[in-house]
C-alpha atoms as a PDB file:
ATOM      1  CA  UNK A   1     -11.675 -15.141 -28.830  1.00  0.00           C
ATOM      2  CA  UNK A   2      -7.671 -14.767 -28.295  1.00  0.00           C
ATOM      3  CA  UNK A   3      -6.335 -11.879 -26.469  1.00  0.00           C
ATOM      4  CA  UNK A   4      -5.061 -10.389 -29.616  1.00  0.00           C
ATOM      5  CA  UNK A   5      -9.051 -10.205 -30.540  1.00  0.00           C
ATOM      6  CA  UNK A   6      -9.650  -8.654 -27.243  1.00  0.00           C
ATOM      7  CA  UNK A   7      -6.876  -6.132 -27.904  1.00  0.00           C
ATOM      8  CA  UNK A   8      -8.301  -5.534 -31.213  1.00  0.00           C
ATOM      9  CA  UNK A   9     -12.018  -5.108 -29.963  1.00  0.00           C
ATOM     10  CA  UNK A  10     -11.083  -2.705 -27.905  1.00  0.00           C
ATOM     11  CA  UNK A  11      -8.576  -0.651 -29.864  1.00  0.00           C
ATOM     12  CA  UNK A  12     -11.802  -0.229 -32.035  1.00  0.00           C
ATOM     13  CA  UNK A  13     -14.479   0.496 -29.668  1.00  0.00           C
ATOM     14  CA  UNK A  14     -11.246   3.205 -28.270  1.00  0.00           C
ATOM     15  CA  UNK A  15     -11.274   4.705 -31.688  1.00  0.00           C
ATOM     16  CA  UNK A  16     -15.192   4.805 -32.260  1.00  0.00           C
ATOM     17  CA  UNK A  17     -14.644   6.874 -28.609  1.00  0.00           C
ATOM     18  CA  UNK A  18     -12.510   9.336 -29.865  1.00  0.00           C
ATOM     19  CA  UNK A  19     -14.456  10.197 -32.818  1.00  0.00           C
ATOM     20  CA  UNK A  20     -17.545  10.773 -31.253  1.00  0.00           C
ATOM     21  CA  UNK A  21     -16.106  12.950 -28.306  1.00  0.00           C
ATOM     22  CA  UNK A  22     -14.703  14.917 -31.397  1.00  0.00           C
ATOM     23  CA  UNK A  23     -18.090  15.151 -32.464  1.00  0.00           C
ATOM     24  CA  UNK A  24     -19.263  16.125 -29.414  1.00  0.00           C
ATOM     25  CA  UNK A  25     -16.829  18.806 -28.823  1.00  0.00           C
ATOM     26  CA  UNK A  26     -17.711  20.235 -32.336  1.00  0.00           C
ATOM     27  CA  UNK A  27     -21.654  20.750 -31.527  1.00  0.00           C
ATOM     28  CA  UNK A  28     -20.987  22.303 -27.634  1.00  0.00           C
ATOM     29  CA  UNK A  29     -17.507  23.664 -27.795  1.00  0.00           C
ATOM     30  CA  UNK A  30     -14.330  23.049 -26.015  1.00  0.00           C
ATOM     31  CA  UNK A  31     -15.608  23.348 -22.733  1.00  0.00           C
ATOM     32  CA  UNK A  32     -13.640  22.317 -19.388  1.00  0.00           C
ATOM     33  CA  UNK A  33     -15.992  18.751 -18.991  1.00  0.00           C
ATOM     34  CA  UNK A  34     -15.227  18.001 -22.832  1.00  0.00           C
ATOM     35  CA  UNK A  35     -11.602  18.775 -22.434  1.00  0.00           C
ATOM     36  CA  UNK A  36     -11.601  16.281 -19.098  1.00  0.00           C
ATOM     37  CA  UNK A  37     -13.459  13.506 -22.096  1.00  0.00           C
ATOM     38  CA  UNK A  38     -10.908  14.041 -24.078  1.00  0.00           C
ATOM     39  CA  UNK A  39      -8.280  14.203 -21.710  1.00  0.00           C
ATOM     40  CA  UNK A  40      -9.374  10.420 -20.263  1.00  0.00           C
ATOM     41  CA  UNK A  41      -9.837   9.049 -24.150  1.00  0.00           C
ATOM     42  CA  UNK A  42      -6.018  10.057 -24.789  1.00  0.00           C
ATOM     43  CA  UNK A  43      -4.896   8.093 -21.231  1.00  0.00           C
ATOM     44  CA  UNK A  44      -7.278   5.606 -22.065  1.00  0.00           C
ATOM     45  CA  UNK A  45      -5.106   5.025 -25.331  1.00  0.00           C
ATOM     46  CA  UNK A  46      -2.050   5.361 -23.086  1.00  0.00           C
ATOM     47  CA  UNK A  47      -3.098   2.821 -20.690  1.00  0.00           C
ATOM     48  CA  UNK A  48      -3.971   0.321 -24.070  1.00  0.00           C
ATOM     49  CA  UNK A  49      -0.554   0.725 -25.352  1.00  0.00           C
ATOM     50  CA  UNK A  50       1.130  -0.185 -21.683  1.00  0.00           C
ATOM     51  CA  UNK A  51      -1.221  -3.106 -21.359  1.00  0.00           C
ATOM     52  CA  UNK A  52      -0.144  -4.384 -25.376  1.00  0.00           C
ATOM     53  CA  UNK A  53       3.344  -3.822 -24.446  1.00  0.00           C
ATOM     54  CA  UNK A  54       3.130  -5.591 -20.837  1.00  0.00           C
ATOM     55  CA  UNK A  55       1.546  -8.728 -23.116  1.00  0.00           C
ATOM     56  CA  UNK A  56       4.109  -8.268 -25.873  1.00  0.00           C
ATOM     57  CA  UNK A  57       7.182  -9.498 -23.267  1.00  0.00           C
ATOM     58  CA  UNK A  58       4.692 -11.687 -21.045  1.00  0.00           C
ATOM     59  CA  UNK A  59       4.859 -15.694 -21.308  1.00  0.00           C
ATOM     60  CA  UNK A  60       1.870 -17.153 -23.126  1.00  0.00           C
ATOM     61  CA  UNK A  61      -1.210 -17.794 -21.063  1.00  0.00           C
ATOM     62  CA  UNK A  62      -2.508 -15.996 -17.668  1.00  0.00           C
ATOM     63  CA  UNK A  63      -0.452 -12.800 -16.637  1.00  0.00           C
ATOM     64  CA  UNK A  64      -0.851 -14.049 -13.116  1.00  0.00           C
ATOM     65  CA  UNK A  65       0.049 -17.545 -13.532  1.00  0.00           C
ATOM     66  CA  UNK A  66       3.127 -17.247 -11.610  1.00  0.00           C
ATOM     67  CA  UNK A  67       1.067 -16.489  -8.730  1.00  0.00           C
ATOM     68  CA  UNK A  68      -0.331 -19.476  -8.570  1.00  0.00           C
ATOM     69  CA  UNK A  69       2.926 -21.297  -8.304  1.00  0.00           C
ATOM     70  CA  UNK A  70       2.953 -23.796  -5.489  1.00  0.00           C
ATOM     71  CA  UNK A  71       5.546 -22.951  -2.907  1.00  0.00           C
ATOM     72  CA  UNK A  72       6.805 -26.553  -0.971  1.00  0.00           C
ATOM     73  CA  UNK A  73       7.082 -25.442   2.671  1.00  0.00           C
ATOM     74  CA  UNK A  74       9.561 -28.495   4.702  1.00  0.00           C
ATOM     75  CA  UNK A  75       7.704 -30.605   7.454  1.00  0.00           C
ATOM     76  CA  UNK A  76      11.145 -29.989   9.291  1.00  0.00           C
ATOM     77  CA  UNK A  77      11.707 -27.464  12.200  1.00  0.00           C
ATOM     78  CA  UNK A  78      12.799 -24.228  11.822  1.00  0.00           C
ATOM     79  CA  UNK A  79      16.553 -23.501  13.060  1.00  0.00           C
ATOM     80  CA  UNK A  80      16.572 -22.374  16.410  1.00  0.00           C
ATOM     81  CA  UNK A  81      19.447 -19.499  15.639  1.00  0.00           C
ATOM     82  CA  UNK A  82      16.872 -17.920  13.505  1.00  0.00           C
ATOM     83  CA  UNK A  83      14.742 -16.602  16.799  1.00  0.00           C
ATOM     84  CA  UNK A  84      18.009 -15.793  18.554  1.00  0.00           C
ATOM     85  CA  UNK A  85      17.380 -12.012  19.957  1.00  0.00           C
ATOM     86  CA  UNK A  86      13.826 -12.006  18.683  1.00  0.00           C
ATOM     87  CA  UNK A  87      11.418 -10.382  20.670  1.00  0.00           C
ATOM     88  CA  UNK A  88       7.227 -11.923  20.928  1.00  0.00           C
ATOM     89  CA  UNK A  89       5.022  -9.866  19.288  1.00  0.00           C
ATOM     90  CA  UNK A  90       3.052  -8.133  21.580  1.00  0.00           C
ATOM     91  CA  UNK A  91       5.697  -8.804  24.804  1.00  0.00           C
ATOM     92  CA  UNK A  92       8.611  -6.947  24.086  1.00  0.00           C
ATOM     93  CA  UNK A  93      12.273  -9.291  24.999  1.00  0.00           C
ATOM     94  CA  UNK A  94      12.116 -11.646  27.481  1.00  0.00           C
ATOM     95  CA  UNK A  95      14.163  -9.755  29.656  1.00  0.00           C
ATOM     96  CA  UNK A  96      12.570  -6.838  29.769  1.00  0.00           C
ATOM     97  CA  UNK A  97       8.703  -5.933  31.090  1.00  0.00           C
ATOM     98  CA  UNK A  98       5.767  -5.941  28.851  1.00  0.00           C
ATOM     99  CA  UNK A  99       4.601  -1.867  29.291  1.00  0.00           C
END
């Protein structure tokens, strides 16, 4: 199944939501709780169209592929300058007393 499917699946299983909170707001009334349903199906629908337009402009394949990316880190020493004025964690400067 391709995400499109997915998408699909649940754009359907969204709608069949919908409808039977509307049905369910017919037969007890518009009541705070059903209002809060139908307040979460509508940012549920929100949420779907974010997520279709996040894959829309996404490379093909996993969202969090570039995650995975494998980052070379050099065998090679770190410059020295780099640490100039830096201050050990827990210590404070070197020329001044640890509290």
């Amino acid at each position: 199944m391709s995400v499109q499917d997915d998408l699909t699946a649940v754009e359907r299983s969204l709608d069949a939501l919908v409808q039977a909170v509307g049905k369910l707001q017919t037969r007890i009334g518009g009541g705070l709780d059903v209002r809060r349903v139908r307040s979460d199906t509508d940012h549920l629908r929100e949420s779907l169209a974010l997520l279709k337009q996040g894959l829309a402009g996404a490379p093909p394949g996993r969202p969090e592929a570039a995650e995975d990316e494998m980052v070379p880190i050099p065998d090679t020493p770190y410059n020295a300058a780099l640490w100039t004025d830096a201050e050990d964690e827990g210590l404070g400067a070197k020329d001044r007393h640890a509290p």
